[in-house]
Protein backbone atom coordinates (compact mmCIF):
# COMPACT_ATOMS: atom_id res chain seq x y z
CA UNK A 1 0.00 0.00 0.00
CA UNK A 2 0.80 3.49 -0.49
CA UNK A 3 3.11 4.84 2.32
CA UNK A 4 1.25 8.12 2.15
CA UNK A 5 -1.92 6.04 3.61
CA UNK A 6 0.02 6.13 7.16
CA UNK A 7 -0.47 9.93 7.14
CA UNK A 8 -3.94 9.79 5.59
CA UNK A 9 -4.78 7.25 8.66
CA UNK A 10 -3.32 8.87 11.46
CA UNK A 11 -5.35 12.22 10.20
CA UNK A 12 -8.61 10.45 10.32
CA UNK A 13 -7.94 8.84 13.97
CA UNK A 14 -7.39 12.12 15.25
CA UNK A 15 -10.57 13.58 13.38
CA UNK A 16 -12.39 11.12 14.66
CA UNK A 17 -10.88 11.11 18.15
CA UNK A 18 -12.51 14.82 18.35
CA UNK A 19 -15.24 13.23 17.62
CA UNK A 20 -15.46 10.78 19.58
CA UNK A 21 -14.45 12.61 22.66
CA UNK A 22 -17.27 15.09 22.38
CA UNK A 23 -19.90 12.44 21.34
CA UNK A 24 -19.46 10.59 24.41
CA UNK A 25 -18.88 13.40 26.81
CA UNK A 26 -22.49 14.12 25.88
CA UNK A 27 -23.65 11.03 26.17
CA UNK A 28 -21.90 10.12 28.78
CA UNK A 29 -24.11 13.33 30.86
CA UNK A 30 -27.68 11.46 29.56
CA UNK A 31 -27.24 7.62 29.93
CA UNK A 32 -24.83 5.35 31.95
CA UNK A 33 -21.23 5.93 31.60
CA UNK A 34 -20.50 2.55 32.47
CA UNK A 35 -22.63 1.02 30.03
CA UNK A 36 -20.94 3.43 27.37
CA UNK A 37 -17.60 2.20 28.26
CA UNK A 38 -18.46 -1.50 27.87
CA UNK A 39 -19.56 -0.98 24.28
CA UNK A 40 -16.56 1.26 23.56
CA UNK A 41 -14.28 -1.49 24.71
CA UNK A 42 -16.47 -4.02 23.42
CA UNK A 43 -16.78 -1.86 19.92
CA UNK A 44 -13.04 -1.76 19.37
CA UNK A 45 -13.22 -5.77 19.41
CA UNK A 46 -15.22 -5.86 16.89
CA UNK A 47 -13.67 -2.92 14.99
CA UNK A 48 -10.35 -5.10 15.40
CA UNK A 49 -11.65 -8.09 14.64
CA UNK A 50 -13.54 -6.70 11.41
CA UNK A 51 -10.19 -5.08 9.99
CA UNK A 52 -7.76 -7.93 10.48
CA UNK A 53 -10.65 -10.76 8.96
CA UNK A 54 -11.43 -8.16 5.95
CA UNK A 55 -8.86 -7.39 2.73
CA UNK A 56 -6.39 -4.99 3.54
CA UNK A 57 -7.73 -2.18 1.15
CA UNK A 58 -6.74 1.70 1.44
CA UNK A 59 -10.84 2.28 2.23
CA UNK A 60 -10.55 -0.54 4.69
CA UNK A 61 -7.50 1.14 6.51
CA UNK A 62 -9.29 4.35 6.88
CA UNK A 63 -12.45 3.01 8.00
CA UNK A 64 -11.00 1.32 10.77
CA UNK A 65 -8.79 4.51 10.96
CA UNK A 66 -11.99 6.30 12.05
CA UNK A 67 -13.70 3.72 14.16
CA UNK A 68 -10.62 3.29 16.36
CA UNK A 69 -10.13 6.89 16.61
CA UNK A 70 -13.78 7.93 16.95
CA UNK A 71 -13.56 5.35 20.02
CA UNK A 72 -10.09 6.00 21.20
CA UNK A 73 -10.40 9.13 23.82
CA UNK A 74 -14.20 8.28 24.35
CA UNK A 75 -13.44 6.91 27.58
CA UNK A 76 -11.64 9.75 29.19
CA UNK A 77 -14.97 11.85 29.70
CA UNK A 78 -16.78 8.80 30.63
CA UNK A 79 -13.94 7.85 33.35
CA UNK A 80 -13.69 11.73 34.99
CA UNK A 81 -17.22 11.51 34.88
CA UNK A 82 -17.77 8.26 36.58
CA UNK A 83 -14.84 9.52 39.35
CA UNK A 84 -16.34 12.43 39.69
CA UNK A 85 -19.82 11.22 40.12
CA UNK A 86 -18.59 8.58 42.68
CA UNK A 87 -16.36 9.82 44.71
CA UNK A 88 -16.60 13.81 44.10
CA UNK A 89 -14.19 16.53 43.29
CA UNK A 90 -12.38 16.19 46.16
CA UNK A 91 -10.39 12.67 44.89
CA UNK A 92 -11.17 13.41 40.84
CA UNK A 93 -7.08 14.12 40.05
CA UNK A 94 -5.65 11.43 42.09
CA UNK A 95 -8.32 8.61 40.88
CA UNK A 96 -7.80 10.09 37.33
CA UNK A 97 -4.28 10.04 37.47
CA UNK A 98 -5.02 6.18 38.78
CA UNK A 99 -6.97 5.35 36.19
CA UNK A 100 -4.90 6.87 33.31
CA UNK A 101 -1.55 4.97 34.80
CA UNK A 102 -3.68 1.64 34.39
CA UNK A 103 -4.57 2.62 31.32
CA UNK A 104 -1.38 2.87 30.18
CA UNK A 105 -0.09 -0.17 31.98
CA UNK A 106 -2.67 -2.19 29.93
CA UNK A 107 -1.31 -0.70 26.94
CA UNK A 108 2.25 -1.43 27.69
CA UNK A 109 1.48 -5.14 28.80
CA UNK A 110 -0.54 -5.66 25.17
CA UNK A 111 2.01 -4.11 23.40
CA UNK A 112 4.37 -6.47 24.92
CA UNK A 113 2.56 -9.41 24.81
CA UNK A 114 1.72 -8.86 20.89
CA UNK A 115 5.96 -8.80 20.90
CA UNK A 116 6.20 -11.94 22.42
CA UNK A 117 3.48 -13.85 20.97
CA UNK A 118 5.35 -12.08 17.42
CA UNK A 119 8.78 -13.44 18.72
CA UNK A 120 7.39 -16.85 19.52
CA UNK A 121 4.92 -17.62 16.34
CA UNK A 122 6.42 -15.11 13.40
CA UNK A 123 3.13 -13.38 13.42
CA UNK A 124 0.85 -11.05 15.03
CA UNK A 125 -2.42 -13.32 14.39
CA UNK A 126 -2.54 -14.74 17.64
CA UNK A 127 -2.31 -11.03 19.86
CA UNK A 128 -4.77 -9.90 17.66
CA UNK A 129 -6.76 -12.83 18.38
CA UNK A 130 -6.25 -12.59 22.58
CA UNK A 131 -6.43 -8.74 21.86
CA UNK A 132 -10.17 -9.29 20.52
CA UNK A 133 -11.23 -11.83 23.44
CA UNK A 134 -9.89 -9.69 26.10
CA UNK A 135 -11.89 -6.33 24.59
CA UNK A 136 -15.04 -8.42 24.43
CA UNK A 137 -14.68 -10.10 27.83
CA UNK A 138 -13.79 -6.23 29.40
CA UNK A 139 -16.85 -4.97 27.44
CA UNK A 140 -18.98 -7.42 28.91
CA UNK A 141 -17.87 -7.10 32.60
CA UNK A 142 -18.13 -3.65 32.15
CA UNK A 143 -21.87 -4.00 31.10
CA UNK A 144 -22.79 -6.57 33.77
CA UNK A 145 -20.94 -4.05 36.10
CA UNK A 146 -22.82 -1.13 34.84
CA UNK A 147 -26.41 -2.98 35.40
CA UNK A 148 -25.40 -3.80 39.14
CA UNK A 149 -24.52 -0.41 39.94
CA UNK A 150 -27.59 1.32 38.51
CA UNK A 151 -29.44 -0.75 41.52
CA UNK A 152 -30.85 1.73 44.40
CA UNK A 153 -29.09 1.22 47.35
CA UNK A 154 -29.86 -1.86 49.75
CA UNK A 155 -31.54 -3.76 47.00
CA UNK A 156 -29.89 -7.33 45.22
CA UNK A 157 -31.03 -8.55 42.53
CA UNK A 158 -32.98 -11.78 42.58
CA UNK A 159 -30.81 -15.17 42.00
């Protein structure tokens, strides 16, 4: 492919990432932000799995382009939200700073994990096919997560 489509890529993640960012701050202010962050992570899965089982086509590369980058930053209103919500404005920088460490923990450990799994197999097939259970499973706890907290306080739900 064209080496040009690199730069044409990266563009539309970060047009996208704007986006993104501002669609789900305002979402996340009119429906559950943990319910919004299980289908983000839960979306990239899919978005992953769709580009890496489709043929690698310029128009496929900046489609995904767009859906990774239109879900990239999405969580970082939904997560200062959430803190904020939770546990108030007195703890928002330190939990923030918390969560954005762990964030970037999880990226380091996938990045090096895809490394290994690259060193060990000569290809990237099998991270990208841990990287796509792991999303789904995270988007799914998430949701589950999200439906137990929206319970009023005191009240289980029935086994």
């Amino acid at each position: 492919m064209d080496p040009m489509l690199s730069a044409q890529a990266l563009g539309m993640i970060g047009g996208f990432n704007v986006l993104g960012s501002l669609f789900f701050g305002w979402a996340g202010g009119r429906y559950n932000k943990l319910l919004l962050l299980g289908g983000i992570y839960a979306l990239r899965s899919f978005g992953l799995a769709w580009y890496f089982l489709s043929v690698p086509t310029p128009e496929n590369t900046l489609v995904f382009a767009a859906i990774m980058g239109f879900l990239w930053l999405g969580v970082a209103p939904l997560v200062t939200g959430y803190i904020g919500e939770t546990f108030g404005l007195r703890w928002q920088a330190m939990l923030g700073g918390i969560a954005f460490m762990s964030h970037q923990l999880g990226s380091f450990m996938g990045a090096l994990g895809g490394g290994l799994v690259f060193d060990a197999m000569g290809s990237y097939n099998r991270a990208v096919q841990v990287g796509v259970l792991v999303g789904l499973l995270a988007g799914m706890l998430q949701m589950a997560f999200a439906f137990r907290a929206e319970l009023p306080p005191g009240q289980s739900r029935p086994a």
